[in-house]
C-alpha atoms as a PDB file:
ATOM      1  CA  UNK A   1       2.812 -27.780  -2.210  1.00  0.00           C
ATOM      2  CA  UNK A   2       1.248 -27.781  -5.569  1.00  0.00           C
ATOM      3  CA  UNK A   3       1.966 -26.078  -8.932  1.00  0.00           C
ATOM      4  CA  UNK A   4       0.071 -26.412 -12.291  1.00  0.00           C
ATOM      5  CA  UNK A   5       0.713 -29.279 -14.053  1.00  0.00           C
ATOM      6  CA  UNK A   6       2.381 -29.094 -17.922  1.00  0.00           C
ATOM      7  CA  UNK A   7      -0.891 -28.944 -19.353  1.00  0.00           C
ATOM      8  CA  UNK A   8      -2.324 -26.187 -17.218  1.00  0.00           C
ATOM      9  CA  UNK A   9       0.685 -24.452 -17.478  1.00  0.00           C
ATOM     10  CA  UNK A  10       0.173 -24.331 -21.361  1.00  0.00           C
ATOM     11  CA  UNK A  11      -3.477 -22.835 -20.998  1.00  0.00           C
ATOM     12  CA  UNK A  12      -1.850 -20.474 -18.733  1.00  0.00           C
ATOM     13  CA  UNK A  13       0.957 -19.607 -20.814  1.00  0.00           C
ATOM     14  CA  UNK A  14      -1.278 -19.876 -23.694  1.00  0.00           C
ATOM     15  CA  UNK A  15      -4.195 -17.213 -22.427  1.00  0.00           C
ATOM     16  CA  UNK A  16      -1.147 -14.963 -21.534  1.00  0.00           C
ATOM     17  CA  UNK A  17      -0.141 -14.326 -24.500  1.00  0.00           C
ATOM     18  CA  UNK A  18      -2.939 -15.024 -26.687  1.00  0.00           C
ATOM     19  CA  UNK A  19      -4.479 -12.114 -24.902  1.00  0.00           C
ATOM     20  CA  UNK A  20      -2.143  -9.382 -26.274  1.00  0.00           C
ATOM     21  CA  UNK A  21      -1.165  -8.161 -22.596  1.00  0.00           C
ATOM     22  CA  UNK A  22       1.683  -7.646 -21.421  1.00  0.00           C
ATOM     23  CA  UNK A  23       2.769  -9.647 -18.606  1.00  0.00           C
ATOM     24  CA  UNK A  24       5.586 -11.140 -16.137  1.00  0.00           C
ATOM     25  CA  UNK A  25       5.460 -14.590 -15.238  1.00  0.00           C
ATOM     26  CA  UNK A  26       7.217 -16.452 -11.818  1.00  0.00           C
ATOM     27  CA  UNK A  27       8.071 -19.638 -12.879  1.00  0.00           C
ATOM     28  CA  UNK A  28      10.447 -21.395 -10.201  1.00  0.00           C
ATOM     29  CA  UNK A  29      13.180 -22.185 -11.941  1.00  0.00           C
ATOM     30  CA  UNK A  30      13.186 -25.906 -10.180  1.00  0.00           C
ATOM     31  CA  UNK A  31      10.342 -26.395 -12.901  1.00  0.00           C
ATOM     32  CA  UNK A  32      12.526 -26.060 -15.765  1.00  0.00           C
ATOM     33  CA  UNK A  33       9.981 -28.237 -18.274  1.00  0.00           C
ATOM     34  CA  UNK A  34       7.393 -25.309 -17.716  1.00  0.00           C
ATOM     35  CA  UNK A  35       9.716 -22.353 -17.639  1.00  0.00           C
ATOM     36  CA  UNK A  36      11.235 -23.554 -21.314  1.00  0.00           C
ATOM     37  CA  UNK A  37       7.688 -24.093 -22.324  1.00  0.00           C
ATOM     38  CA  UNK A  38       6.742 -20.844 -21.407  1.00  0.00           C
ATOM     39  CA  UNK A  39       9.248 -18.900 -23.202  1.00  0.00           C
ATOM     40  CA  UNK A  40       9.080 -20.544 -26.418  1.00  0.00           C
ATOM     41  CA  UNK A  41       5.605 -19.062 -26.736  1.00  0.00           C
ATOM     42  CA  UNK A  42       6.393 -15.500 -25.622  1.00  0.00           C
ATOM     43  CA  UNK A  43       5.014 -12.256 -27.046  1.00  0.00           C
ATOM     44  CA  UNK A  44       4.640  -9.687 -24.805  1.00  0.00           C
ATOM     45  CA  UNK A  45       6.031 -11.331 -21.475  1.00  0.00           C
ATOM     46  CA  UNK A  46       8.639 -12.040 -19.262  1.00  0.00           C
ATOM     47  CA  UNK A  47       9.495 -15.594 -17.712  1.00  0.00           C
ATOM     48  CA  UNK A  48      11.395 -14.941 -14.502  1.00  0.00           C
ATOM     49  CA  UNK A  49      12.059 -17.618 -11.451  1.00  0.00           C
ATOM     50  CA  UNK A  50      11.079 -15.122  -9.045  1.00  0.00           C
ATOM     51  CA  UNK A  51       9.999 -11.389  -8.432  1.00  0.00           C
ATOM     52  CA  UNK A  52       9.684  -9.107  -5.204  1.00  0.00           C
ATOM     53  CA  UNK A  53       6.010  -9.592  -5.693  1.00  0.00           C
ATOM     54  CA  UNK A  54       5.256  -6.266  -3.095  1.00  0.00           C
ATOM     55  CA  UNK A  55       7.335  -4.125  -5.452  1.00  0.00           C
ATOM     56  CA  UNK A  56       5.659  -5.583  -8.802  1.00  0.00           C
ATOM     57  CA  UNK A  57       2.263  -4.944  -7.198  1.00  0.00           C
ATOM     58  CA  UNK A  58       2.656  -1.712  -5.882  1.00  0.00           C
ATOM     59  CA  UNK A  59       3.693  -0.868  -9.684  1.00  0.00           C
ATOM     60  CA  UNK A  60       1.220   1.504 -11.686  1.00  0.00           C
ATOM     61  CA  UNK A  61       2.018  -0.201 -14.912  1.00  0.00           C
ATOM     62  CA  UNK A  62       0.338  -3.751 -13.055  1.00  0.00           C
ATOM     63  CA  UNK A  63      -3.831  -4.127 -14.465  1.00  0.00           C
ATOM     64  CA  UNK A  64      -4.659  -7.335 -12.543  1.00  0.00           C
ATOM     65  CA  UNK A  65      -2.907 -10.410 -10.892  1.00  0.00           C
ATOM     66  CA  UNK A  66      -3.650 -13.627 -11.421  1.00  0.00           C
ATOM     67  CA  UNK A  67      -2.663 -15.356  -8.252  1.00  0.00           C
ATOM     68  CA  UNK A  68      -3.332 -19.003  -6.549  1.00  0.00           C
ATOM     69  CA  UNK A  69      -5.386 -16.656  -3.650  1.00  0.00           C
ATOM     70  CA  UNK A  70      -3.276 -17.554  -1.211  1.00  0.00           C
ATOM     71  CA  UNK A  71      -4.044 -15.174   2.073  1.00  0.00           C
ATOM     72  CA  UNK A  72      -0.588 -13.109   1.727  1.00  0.00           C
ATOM     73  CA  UNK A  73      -0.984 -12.538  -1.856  1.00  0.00           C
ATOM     74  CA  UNK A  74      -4.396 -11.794  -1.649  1.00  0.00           C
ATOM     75  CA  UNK A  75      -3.606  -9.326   0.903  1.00  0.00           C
ATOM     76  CA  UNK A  76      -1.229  -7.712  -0.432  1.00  0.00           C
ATOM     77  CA  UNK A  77      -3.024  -7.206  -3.902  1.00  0.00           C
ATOM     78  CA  UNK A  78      -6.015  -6.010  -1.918  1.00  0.00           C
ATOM     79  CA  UNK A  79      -3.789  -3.207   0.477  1.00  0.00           C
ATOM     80  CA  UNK A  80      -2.281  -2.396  -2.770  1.00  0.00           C
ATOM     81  CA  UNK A  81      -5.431  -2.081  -4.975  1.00  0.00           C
ATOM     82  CA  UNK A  82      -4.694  -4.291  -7.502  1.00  0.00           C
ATOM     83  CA  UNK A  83      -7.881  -6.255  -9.599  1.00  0.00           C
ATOM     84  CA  UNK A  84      -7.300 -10.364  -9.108  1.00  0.00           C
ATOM     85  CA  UNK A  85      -7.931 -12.927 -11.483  1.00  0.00           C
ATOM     86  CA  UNK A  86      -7.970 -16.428  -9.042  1.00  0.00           C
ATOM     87  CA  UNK A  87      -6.467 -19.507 -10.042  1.00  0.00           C
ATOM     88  CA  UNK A  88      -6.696 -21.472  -6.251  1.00  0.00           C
ATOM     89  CA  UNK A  89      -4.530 -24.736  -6.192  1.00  0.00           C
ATOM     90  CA  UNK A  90      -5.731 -26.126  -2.566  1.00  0.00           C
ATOM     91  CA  UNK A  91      -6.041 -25.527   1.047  1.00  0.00           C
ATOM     92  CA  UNK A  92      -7.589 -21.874   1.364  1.00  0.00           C
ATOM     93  CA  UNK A  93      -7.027 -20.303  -1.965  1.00  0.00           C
ATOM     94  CA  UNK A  94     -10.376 -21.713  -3.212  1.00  0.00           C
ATOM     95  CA  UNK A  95     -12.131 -19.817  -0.053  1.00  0.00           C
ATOM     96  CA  UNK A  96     -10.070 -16.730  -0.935  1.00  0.00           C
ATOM     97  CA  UNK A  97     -10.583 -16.805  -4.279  1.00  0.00           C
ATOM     98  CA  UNK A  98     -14.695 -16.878  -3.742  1.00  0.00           C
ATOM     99  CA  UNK A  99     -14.099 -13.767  -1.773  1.00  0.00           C
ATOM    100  CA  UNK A 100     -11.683 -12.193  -4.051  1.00  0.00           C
ATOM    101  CA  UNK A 101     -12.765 -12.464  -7.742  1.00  0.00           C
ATOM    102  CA  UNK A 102     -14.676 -14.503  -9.965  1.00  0.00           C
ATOM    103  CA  UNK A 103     -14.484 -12.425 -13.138  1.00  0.00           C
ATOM    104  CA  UNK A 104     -12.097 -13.368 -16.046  1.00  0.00           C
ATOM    105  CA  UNK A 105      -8.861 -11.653 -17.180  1.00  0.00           C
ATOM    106  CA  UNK A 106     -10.537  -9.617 -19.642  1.00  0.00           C
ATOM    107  CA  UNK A 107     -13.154  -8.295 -17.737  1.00  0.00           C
ATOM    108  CA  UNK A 108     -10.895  -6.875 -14.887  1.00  0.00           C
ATOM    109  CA  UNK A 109      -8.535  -4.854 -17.727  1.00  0.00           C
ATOM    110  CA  UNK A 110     -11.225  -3.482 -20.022  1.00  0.00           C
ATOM    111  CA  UNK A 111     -13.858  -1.621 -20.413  1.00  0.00           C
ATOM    112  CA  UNK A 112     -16.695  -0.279 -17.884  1.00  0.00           C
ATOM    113  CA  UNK A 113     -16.798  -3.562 -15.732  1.00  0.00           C
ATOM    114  CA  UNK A 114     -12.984  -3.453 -15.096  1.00  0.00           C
ATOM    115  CA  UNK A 115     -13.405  -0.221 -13.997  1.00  0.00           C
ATOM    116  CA  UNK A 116     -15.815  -1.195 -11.884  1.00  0.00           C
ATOM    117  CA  UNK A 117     -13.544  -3.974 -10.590  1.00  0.00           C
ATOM    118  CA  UNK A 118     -11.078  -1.472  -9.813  1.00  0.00           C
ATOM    119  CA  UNK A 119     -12.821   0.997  -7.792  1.00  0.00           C
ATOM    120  CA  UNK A 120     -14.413  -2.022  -5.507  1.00  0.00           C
ATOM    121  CA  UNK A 121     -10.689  -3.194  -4.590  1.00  0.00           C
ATOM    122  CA  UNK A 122      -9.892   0.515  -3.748  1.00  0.00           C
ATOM    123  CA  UNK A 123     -12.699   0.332  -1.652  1.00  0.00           C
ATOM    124  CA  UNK A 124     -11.493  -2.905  -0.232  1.00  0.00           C
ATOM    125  CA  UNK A 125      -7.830  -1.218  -0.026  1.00  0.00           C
ATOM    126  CA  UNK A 126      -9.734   1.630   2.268  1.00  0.00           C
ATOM    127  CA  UNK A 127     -10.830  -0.459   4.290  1.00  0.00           C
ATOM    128  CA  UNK A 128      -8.205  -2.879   4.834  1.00  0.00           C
ATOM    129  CA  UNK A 129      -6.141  -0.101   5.916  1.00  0.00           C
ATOM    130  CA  UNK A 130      -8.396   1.094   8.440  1.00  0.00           C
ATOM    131  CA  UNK A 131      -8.733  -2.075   9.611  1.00  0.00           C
ATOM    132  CA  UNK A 132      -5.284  -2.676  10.279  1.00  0.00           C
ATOM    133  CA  UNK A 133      -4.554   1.327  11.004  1.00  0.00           C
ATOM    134  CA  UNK A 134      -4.322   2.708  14.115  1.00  0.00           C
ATOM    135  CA  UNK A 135      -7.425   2.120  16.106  1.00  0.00           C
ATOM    136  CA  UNK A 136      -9.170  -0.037  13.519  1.00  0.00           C
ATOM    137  CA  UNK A 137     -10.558  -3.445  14.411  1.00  0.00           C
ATOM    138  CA  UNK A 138      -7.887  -5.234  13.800  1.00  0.00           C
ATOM    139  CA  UNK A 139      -5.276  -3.248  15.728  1.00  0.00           C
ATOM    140  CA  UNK A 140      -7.408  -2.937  18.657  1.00  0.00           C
ATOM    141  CA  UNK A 141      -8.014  -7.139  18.761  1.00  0.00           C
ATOM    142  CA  UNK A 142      -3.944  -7.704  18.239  1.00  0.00           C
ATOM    143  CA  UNK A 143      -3.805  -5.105  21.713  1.00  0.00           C
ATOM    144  CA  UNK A 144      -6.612  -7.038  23.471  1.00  0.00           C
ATOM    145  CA  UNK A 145      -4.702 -10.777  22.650  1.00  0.00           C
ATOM    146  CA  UNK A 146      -1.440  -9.173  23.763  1.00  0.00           C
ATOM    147  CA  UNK A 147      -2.680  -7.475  26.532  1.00  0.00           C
ATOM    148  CA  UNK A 148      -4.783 -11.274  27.375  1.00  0.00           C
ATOM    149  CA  UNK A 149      -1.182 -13.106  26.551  1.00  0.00           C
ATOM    150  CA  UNK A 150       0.816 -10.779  29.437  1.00  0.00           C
ATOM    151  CA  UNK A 151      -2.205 -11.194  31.939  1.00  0.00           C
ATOM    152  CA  UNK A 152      -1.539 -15.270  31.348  1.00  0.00           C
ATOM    153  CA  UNK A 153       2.361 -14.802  31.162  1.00  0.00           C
END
């Protein structure tokens, strides 16, 4: 429902590659002004329309995703143990990203504090997937609601 304008695309872009990572960027290729922009300034990234974002994540080559925080992405980042760098656009990425991360790009790839980063979201991946595993919390309250659902039905 909303995308980053030209000019935040550019700072985007810009801190990208000005940052000497490597990186792979979804662009949907119905923004064509910001996809062109984006690969003219190229240096150690990819501009694609689209990605199977599970598969990129659950990559060992991937340091940290910066993501709009939207709950699915954040999710899946989290179950997969990947740092996040948020960059909400509306609704309830800005409440997901306040949960998520508040740290910069650098700070999540380097140095003592990204690896500090990155054992907290494996913790957070641990949990998550107890949560949701077999007899966790969350499994049991899906069984109670279904269970509730055929007592109404």
């Amino acid at each position: 429902m909303t995308q980053p304008n030209p000019e935040q695309m550019k700072e985007i872009t810009c801190a990208l590659t000005d940052g000497g990572f490597s990186f792979l960027l979804v662009v949907k290729s119905c923004e064509e002004d910001k996809q062109l922009f984006a690969k003219l300034v190229l240096k150690t990234g990819l501009v694609v329309p689209w990605c199977p974002q599970l598969q990129v994540l659950a990559h060992e080559s991937i340091g940290c995703f910066v993501t709009h925080c939207g709950l699915n992405s954040a999710l899946e980042a989290i179950g997969l143990g990947v740092p996040m760098v948020a960059m909400p656009q509306w609704s309830d990425q800005t409440t997901n990203a306040n949960r998520v991360l508040g740290s910069c790009t650098r700070e999540v790839m380097e140095g003592e504090k990204g690896l500090e980063i990155k054992k907290n979201v494996m913790k957070w991946r641990d949990l998550a997937k107890e949560t949701i595993g077999e007899g966790g919390s969350s499994d049991k309250n899906i069984d109670e609601f279904v269970a509730e659902l055929k007592l109404i039905f």
